[in-house]
N, C-alpha and C. Protein backbone atom coordinates (compact mmCIF):
# COMPACT_ATOMS: atom_id res chain seq x y z
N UNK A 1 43.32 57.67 135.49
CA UNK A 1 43.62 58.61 134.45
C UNK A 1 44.57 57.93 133.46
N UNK A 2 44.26 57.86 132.05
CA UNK A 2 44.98 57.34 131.23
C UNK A 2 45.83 58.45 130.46
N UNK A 3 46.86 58.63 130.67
CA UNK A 3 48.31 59.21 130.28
C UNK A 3 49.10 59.04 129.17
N UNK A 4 49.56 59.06 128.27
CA UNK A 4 50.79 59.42 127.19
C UNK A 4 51.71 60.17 127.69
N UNK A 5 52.67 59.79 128.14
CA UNK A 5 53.93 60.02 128.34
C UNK A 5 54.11 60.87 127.34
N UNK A 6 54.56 60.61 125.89
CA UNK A 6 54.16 61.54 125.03
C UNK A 6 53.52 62.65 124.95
N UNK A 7 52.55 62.95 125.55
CA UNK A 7 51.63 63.99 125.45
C UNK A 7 51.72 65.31 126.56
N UNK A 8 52.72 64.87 127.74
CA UNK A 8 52.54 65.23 128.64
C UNK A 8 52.99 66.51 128.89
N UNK A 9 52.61 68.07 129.37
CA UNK A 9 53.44 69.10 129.65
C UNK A 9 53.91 69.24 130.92
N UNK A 10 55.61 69.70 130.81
CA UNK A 10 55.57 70.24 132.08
C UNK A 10 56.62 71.15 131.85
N UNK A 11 55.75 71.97 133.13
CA UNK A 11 55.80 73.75 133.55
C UNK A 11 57.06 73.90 134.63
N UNK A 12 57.92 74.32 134.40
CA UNK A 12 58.49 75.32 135.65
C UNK A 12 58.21 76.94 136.14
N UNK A 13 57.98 77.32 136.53
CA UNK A 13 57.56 78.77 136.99
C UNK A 13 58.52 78.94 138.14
N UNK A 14 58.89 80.52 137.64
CA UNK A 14 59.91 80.76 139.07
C UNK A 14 59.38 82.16 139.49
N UNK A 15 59.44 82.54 140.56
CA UNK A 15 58.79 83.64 141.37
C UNK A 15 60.11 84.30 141.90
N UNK A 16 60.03 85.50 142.06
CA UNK A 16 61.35 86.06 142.68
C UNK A 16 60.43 87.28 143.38
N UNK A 17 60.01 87.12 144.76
CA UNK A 17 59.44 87.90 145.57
C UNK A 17 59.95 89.25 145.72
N UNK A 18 59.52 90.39 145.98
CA UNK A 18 60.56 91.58 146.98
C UNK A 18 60.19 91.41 148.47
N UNK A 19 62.05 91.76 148.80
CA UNK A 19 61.90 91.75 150.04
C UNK A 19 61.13 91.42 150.99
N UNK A 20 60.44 92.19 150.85
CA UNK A 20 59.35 92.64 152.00
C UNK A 20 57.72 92.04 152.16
N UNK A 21 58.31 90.71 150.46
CA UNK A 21 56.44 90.76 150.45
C UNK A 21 56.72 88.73 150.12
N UNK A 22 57.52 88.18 150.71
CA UNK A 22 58.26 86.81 150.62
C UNK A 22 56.51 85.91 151.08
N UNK A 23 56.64 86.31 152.44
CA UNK A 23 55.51 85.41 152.99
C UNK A 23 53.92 85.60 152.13
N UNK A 24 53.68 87.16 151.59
CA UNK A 24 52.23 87.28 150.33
C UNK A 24 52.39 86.29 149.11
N UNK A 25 53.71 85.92 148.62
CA UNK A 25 53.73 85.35 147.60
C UNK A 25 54.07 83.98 148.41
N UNK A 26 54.09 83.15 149.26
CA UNK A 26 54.44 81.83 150.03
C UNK A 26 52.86 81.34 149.81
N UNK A 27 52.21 82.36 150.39
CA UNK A 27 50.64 82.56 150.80
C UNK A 27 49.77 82.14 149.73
N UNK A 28 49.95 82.96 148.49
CA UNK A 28 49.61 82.89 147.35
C UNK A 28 49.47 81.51 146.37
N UNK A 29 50.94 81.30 146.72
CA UNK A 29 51.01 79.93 145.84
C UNK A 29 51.17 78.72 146.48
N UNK A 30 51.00 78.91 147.85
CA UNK A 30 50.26 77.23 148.59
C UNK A 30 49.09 77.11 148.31
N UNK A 31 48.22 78.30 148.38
CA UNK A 31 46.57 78.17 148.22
C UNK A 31 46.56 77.78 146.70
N UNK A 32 47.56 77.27 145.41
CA UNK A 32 47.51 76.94 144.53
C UNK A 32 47.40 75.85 144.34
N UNK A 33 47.99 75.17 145.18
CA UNK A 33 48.73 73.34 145.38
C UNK A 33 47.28 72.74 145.17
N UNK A 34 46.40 73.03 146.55
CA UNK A 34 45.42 71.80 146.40
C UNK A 34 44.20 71.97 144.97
N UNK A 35 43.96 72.69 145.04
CA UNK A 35 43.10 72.89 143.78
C UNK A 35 43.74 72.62 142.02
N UNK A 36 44.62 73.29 142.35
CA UNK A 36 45.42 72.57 140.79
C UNK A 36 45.98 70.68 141.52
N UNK A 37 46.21 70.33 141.91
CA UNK A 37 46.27 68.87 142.21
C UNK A 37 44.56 68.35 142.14
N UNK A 38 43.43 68.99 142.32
CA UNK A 38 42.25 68.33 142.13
C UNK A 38 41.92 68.31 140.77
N UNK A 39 42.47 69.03 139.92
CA UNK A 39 41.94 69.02 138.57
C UNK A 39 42.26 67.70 138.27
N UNK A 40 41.35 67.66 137.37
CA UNK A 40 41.48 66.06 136.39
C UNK A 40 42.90 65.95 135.60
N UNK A 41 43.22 66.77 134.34
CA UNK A 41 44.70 67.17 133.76
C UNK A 41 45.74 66.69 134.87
N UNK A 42 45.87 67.33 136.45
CA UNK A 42 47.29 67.64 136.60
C UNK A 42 47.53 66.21 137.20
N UNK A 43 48.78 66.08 136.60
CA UNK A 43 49.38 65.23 137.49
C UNK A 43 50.53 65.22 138.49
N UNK A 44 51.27 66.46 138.56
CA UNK A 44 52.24 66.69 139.42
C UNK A 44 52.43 68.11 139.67
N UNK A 45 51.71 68.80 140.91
CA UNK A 45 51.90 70.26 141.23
C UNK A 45 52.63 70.37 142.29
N UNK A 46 53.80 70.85 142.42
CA UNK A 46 54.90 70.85 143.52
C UNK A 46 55.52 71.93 143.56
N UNK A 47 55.46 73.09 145.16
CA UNK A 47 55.57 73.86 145.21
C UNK A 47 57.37 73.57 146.24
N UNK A 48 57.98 74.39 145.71
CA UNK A 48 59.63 74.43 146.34
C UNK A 48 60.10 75.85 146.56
N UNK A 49 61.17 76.08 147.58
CA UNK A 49 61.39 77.18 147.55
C UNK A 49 63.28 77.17 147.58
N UNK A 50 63.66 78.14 147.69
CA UNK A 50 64.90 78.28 147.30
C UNK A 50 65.79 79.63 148.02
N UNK A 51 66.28 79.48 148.97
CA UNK A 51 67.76 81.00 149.34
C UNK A 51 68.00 81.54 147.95
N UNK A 52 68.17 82.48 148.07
CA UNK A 52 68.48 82.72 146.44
C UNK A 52 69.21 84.26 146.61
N UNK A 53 70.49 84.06 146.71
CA UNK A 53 71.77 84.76 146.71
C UNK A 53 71.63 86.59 145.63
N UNK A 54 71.00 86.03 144.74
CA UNK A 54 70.78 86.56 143.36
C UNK A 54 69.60 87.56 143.46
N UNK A 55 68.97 87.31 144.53
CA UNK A 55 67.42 88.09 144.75
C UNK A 55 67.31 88.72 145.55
N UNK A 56 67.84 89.63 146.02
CA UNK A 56 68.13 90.29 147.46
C UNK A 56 68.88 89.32 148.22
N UNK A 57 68.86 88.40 148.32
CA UNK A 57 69.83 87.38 149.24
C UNK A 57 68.65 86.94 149.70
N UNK A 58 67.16 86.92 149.54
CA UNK A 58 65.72 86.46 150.17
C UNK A 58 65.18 85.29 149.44
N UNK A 59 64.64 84.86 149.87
CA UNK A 59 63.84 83.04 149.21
C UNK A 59 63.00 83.56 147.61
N UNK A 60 62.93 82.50 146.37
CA UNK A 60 62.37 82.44 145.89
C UNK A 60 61.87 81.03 145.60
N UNK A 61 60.50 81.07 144.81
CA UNK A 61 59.43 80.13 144.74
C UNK A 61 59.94 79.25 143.20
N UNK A 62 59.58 78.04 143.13
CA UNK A 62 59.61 77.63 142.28
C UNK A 62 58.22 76.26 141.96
N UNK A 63 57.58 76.55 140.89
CA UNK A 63 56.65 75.05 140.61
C UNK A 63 57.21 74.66 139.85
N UNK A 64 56.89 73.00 140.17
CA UNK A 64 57.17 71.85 139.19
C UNK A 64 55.58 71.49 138.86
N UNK A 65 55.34 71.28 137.37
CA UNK A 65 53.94 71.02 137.25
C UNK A 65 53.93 70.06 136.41
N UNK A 66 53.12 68.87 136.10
CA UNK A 66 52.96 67.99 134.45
C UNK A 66 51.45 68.20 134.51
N UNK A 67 51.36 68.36 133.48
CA UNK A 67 49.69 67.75 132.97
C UNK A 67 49.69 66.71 131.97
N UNK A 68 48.37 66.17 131.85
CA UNK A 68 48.00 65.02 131.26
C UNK A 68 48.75 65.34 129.24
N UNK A 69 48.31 66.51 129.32
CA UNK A 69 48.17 66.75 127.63
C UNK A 69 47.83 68.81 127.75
N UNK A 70 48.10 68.80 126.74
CA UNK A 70 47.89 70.55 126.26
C UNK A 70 47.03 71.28 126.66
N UNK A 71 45.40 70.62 126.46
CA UNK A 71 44.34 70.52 126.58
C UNK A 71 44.15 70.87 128.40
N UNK A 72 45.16 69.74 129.38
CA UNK A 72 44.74 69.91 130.53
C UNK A 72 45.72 71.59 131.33
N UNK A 73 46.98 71.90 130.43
CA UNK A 73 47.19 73.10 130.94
C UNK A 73 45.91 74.40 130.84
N UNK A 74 45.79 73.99 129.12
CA UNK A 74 44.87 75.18 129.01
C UNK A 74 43.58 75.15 129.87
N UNK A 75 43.26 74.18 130.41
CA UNK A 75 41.92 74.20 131.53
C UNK A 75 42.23 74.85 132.38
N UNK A 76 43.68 74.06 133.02
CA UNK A 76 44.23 75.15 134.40
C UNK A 76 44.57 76.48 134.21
N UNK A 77 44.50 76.93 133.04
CA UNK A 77 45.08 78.68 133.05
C UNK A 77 43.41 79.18 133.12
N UNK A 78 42.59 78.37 132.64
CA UNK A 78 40.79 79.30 132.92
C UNK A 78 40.65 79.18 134.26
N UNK A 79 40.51 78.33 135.18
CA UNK A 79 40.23 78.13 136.52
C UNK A 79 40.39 79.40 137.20
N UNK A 80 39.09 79.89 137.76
CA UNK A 80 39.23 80.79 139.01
C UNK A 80 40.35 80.82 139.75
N UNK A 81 40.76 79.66 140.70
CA UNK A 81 42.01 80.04 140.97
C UNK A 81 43.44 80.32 140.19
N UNK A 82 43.10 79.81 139.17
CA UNK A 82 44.85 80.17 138.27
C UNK A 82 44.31 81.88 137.88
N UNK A 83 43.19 82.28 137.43
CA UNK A 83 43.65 83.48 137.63
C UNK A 83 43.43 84.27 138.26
N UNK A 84 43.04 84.40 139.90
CA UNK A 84 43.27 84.99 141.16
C UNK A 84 44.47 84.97 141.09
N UNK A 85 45.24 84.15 141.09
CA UNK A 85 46.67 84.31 141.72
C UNK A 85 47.47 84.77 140.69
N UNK A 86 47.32 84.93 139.20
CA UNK A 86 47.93 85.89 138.28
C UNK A 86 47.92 87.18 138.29
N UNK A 87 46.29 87.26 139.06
CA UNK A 87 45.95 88.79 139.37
C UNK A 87 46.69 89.27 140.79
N UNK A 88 46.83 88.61 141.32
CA UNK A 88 47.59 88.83 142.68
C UNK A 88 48.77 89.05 142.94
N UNK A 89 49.92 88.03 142.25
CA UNK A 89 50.56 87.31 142.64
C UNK A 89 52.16 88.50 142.05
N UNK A 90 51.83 89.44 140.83
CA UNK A 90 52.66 89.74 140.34
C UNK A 90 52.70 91.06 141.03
N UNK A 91 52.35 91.92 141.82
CA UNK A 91 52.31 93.08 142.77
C UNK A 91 53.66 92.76 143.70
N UNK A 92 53.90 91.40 144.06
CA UNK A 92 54.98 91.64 144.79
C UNK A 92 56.20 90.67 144.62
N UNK A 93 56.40 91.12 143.22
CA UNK A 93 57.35 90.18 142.56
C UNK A 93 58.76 91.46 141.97
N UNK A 94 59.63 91.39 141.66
CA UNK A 94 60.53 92.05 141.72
C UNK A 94 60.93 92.28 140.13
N UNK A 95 60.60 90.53 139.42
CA UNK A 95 60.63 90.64 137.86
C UNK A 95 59.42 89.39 137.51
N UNK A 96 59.21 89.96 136.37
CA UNK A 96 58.09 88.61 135.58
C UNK A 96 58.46 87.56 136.22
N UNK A 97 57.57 86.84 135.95
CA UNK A 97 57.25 85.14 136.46
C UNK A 97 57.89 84.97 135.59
N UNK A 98 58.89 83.93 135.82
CA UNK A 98 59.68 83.26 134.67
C UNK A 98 58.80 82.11 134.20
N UNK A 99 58.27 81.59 133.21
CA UNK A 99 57.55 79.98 132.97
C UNK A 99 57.87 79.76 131.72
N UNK A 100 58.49 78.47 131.82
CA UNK A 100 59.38 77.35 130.80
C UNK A 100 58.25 76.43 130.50
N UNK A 101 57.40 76.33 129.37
CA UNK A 101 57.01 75.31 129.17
C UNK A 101 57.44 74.18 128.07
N UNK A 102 57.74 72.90 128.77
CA UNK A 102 58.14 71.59 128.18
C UNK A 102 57.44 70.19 127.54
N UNK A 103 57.83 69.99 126.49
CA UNK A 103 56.86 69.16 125.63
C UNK A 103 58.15 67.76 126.30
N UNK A 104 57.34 66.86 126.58
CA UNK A 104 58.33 65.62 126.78
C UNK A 104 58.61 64.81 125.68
N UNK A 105 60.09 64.63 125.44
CA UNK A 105 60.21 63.93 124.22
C UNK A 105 60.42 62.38 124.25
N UNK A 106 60.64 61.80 125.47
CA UNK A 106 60.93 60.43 125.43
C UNK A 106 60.68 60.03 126.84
């Protein structure tokens, strides 16, 4: 895959589960990892999680994502799985998906 550093996006997304629904959203966004890592675009999909004091005192989710170029996010937001898990994923979330997207400058 030929790359521009330049060109490249990357995504943070943060998840803040309720209580009660930690392991539906764990569930949710592992079954994300391998299929967004097969796309052609991505080059770095990394799923992390976090104690999070601030959220009930219960775990929240965080992705680290790059793609190749603009072009390869917008593929991954059509993909069947990116939007299963948009349709899913926000039922047991407490507030919006937070997502930061970053243009790399150097």
């Amino acid at each position: 895959m030929n790359i521009s550093a330049k060109n490249m996006i990357t995504v943070f997304a943060s998840f803040y589960p309720n209580k009660n629904n930690v392991e539906d959203v764990r569930k949710i966004l592992q079954g994300m990892v391998d299929p967004t890592r097969a796309e052609e675009g991505n080059v770095t999909y990394d799923l992390y999680s976090m104690d999070d004091t601030e959220n009930q005192g219960t775990e929240t989710f965080h992705l680290f994502e790059i793609y190749k170029d603009k072009e390869a996010l917008d593929f991954h937001r059509e993909t069947a799985h990116y939007k299963n898990y948009r349709a899913n994923v926000v039922q047991y979330l407490t507030k919006p998906i937070q997502v930061k997207v970053l243009n790399k400058i150097k």
